[in-house]
N, C-alpha and C. Protein backbone atom coordinates (compact mmCIF):
# COMPACT_ATOMS: atom_id res chain seq x y z
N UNK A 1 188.99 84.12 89.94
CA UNK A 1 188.52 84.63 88.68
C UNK A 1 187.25 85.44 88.96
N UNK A 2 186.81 86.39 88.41
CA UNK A 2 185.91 87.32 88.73
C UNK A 2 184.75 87.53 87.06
N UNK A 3 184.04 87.07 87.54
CA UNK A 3 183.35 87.24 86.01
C UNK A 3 182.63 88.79 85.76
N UNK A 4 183.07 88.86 84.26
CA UNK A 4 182.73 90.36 84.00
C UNK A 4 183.37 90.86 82.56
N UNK A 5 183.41 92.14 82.47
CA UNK A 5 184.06 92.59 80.86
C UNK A 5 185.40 93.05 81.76
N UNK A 6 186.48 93.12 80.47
CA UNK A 6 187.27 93.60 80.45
C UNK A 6 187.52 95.20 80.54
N UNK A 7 188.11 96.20 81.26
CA UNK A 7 188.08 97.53 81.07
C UNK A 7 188.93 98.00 80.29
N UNK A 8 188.71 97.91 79.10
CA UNK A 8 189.93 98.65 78.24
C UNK A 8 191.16 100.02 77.95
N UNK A 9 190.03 100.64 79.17
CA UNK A 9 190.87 101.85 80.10
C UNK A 9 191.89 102.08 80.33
N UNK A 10 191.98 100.48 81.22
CA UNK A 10 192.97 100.30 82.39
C UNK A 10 194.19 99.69 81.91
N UNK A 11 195.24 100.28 82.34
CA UNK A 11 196.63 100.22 82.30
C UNK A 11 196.72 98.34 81.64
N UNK A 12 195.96 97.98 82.22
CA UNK A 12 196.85 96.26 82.38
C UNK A 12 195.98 95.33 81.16
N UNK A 13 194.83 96.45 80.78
CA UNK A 13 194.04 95.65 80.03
C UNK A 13 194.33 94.83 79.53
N UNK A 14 195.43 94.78 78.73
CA UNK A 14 196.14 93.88 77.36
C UNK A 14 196.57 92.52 78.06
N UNK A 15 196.34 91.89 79.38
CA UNK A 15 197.09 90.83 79.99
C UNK A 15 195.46 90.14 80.86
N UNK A 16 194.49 91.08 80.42
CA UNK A 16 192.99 89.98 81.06
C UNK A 16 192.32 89.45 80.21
N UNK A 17 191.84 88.78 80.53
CA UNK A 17 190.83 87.97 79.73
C UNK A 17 189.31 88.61 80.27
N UNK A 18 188.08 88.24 79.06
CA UNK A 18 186.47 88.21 79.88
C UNK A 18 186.13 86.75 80.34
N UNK A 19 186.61 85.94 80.11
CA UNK A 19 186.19 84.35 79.97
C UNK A 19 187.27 83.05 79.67
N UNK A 20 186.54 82.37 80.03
CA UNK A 20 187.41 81.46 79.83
C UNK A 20 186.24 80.49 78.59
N UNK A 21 186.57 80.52 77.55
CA UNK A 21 185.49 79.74 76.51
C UNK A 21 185.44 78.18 76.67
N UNK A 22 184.87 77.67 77.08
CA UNK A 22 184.77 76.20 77.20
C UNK A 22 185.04 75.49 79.17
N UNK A 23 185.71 76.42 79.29
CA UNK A 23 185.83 75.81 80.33
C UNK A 23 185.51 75.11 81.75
N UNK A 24 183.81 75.49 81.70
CA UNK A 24 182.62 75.02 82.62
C UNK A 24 182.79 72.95 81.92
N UNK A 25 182.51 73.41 80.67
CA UNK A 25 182.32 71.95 79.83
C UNK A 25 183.63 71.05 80.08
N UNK A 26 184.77 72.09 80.20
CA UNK A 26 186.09 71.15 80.54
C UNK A 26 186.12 70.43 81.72
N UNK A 27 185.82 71.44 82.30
CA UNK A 27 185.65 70.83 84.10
C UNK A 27 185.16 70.04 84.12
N UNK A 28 184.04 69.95 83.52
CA UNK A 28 183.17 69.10 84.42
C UNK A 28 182.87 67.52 83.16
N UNK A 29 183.80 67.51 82.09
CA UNK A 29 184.57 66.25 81.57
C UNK A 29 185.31 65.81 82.36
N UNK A 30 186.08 66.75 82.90
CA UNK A 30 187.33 65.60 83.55
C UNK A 30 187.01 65.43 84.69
N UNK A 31 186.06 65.86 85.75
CA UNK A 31 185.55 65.40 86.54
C UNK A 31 184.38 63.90 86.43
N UNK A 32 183.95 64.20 85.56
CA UNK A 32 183.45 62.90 85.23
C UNK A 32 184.79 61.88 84.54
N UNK A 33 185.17 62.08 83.78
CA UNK A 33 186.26 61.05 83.57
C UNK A 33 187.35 60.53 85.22
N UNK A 34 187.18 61.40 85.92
CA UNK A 34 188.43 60.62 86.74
C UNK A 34 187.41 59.94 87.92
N UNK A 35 185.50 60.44 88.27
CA UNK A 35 184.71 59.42 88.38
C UNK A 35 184.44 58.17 88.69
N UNK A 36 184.19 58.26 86.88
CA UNK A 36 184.71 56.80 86.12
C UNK A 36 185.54 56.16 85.97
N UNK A 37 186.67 56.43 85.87
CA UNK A 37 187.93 55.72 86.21
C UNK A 37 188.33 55.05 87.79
N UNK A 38 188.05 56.02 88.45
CA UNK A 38 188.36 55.69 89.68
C UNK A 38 186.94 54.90 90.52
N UNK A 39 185.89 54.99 89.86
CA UNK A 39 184.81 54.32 90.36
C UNK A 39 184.57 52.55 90.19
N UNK A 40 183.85 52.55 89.89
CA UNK A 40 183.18 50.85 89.88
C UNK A 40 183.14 50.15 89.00
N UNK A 41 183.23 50.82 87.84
CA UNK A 41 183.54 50.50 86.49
C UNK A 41 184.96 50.79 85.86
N UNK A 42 185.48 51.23 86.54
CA UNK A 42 186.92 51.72 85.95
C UNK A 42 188.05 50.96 87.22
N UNK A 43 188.73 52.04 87.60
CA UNK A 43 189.77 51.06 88.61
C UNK A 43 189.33 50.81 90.07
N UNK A 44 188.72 51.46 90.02
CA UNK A 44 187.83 51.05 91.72
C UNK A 44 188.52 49.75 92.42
N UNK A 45 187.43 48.90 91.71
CA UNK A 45 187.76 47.69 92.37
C UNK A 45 189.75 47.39 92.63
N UNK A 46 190.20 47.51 92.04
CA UNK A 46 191.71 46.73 91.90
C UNK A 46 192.35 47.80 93.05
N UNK A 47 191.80 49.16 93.02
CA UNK A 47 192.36 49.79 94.40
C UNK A 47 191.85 49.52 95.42
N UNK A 48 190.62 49.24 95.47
CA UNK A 48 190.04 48.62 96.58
C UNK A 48 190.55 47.27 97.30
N UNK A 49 191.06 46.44 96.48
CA UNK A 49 191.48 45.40 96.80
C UNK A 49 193.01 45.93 96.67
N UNK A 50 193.77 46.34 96.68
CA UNK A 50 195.25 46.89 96.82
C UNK A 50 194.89 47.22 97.79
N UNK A 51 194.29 48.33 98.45
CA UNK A 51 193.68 48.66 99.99
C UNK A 51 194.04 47.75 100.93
N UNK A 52 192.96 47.25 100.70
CA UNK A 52 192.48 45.28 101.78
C UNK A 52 193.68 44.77 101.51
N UNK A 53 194.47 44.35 100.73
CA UNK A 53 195.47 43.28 100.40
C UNK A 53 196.73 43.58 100.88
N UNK A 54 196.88 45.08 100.20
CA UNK A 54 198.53 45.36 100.39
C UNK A 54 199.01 45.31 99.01
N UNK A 55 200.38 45.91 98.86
CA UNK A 55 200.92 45.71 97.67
C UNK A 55 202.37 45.58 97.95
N UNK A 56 202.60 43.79 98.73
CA UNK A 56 203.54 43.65 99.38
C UNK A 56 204.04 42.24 98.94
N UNK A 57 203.28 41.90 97.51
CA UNK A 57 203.69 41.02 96.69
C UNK A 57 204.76 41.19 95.56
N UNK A 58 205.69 40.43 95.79
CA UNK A 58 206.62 40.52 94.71
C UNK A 58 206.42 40.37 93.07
N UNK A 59 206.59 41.08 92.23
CA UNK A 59 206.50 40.68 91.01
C UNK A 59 207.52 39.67 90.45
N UNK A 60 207.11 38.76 89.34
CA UNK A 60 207.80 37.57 88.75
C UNK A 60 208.53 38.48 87.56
């Protein structure tokens, strides 16, 4: 992606965008959400211990 204006000139204009609106703020939600999820407070631990353990227990 190349940040900048659009050239309205140009042949292809009608198929670019200038921006993407929101999308710094998107990123960097779901980067914090998968974080948290996957960190110390979220599933961390239970993969961590799936790690160490194995997941070579049968379910009932």
């Amino acid at each position: 992606m190349i940040k900048g204006k659009v050239n309205p000139a140009k042949p292809d204009a009608k198929y670019m965008v200038d921006g993407l609106s929101g999308s710094t703020l998107t990123t960097r939600g779901v980067d914090h959400l998968v974080r948290f999820w996957m960190g110390e407070n979220g599933y961390g631990p239970f993969f961590k211990r799936l790690r160490e353990e194995g997941a070579n227990e049968k379910l009932s």
